[in-house]
C-alpha atoms as a PDB file:
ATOM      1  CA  UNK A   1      -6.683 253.428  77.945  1.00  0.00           C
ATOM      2  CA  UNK A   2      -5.623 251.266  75.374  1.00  0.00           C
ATOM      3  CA  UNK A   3      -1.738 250.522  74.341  1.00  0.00           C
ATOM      4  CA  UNK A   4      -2.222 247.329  72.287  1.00  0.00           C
ATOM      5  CA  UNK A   5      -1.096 247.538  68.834  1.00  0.00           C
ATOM      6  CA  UNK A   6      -3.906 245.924  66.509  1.00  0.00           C
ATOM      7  CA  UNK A   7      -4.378 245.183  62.893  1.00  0.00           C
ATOM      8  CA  UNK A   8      -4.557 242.149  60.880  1.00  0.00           C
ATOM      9  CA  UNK A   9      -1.864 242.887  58.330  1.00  0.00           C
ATOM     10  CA  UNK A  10       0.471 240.329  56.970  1.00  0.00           C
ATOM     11  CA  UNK A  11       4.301 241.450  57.786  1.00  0.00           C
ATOM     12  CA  UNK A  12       7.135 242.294  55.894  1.00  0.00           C
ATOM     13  CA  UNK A  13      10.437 242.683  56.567  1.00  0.00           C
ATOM     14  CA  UNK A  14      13.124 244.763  54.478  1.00  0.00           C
ATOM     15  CA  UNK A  15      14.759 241.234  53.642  1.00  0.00           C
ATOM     16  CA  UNK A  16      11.648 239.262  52.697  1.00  0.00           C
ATOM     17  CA  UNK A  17      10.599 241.837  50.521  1.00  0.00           C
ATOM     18  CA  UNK A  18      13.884 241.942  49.006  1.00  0.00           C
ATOM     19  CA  UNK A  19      13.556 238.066  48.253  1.00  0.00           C
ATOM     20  CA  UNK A  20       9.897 238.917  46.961  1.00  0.00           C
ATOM     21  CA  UNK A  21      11.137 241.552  44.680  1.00  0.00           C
ATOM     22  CA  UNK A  22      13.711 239.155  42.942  1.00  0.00           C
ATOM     23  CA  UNK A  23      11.109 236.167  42.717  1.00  0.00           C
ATOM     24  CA  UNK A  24       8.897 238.785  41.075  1.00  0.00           C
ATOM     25  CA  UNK A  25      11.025 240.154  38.584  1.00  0.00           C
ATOM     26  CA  UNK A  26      11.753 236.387  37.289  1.00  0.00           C
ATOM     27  CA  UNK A  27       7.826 235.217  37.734  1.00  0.00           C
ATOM     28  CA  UNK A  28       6.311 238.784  36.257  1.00  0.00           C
ATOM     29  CA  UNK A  29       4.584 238.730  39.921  1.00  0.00           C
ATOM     30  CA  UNK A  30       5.926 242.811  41.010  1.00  0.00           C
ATOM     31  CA  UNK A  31       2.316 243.802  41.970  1.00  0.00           C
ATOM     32  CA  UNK A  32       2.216 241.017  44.628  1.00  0.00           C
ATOM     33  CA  UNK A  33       5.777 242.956  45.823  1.00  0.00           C
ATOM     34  CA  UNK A  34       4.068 246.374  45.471  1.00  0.00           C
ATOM     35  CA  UNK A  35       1.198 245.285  47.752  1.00  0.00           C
ATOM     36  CA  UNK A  36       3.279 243.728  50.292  1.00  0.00           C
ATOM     37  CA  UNK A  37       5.762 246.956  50.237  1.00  0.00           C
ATOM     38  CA  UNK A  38       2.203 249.288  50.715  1.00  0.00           C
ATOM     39  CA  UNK A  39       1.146 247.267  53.496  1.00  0.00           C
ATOM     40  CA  UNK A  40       4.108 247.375  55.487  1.00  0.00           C
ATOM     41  CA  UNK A  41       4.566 251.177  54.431  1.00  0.00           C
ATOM     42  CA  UNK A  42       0.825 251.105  56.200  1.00  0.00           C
ATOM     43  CA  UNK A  43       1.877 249.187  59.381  1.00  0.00           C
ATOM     44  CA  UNK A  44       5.071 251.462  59.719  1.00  0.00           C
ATOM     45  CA  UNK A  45       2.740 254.451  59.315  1.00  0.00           C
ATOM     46  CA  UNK A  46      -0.365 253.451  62.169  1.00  0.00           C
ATOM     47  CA  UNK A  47       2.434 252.162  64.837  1.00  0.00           C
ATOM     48  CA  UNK A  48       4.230 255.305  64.851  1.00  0.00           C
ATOM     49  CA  UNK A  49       0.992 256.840  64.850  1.00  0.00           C
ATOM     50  CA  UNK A  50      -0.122 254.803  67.886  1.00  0.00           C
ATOM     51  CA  UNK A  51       3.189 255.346  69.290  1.00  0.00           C
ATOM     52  CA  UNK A  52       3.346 258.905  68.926  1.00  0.00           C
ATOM     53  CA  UNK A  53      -0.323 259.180  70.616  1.00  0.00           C
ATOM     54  CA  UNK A  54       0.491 256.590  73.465  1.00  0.00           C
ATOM     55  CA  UNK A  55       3.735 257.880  74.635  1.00  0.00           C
ATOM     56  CA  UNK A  56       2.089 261.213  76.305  1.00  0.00           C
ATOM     57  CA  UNK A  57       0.882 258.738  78.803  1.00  0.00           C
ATOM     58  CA  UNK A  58       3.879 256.487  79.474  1.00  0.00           C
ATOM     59  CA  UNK A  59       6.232 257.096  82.335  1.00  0.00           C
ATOM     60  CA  UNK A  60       9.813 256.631  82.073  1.00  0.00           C
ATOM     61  CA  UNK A  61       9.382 252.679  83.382  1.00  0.00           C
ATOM     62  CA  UNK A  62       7.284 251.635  80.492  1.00  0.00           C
ATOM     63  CA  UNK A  63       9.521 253.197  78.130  1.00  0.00           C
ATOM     64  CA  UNK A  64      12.385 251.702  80.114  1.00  0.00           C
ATOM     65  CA  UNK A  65      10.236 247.867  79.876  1.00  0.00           C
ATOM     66  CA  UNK A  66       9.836 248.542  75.621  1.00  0.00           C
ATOM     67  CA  UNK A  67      13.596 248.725  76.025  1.00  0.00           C
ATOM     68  CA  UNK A  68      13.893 252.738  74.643  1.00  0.00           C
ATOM     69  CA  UNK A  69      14.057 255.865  76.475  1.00  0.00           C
ATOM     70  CA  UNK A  70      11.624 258.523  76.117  1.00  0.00           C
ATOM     71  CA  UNK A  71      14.120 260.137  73.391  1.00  0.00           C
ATOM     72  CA  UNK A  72      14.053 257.157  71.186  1.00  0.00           C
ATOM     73  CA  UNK A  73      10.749 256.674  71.076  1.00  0.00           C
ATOM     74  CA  UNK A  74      10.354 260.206  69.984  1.00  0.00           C
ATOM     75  CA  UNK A  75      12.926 259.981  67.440  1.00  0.00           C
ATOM     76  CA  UNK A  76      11.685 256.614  65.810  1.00  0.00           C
ATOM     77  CA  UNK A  77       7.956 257.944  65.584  1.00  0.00           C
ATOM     78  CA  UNK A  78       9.201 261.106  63.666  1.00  0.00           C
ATOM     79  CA  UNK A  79      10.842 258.696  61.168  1.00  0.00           C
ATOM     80  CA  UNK A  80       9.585 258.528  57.477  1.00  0.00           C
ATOM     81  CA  UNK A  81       6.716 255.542  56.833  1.00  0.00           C
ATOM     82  CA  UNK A  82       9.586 254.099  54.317  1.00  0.00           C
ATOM     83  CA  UNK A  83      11.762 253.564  57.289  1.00  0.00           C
ATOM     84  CA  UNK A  84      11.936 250.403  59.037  1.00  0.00           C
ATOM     85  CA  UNK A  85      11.561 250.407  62.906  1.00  0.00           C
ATOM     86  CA  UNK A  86      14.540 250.538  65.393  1.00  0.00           C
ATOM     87  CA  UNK A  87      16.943 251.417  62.667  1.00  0.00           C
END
């Protein structure tokens, strides 16, 4: 059983994409900011995925050591890709 999140994708947070957003509307450089917002839409998307496939086999300590109870974990992987995580 496997509960390692994998993937080689470059992250994105709501406030560097932000700053990427403004730099691209003065440089003419938006599909650079498009990319980067697909790609993190894509992380979002396969760790609540994962998550939402893992968690029938987690216990209440394991959710209790990712710092979440079960309910969290079930609310956050029935949020929208566009979404960021914990919020």
């Amino acid at each position: 059983m496997r509960h390692a999140i994998e993937g080689d994708y470059r992250r994105y947070e709501q406030r560097q994409l932000a700053g990427l957003l403004g730099e691209g509307s003065r440089h003419g450089n938006r599909f650079v900011v498009l990319m980067a917002t697909f790609g993190l839409w894509q992380e979002r998307r396969r760790i609540r995925r994962q998550m939402k496939r893992d968690m029938e086999t987690f216990n209440d300590a394991m959710f209790e050591d990712a710092g979440m109870t079960r309910e969290e974990a079930e609310c956050e992987v029935r949020k929208p890709f566009w979404r960021p995580l914990g919020a």
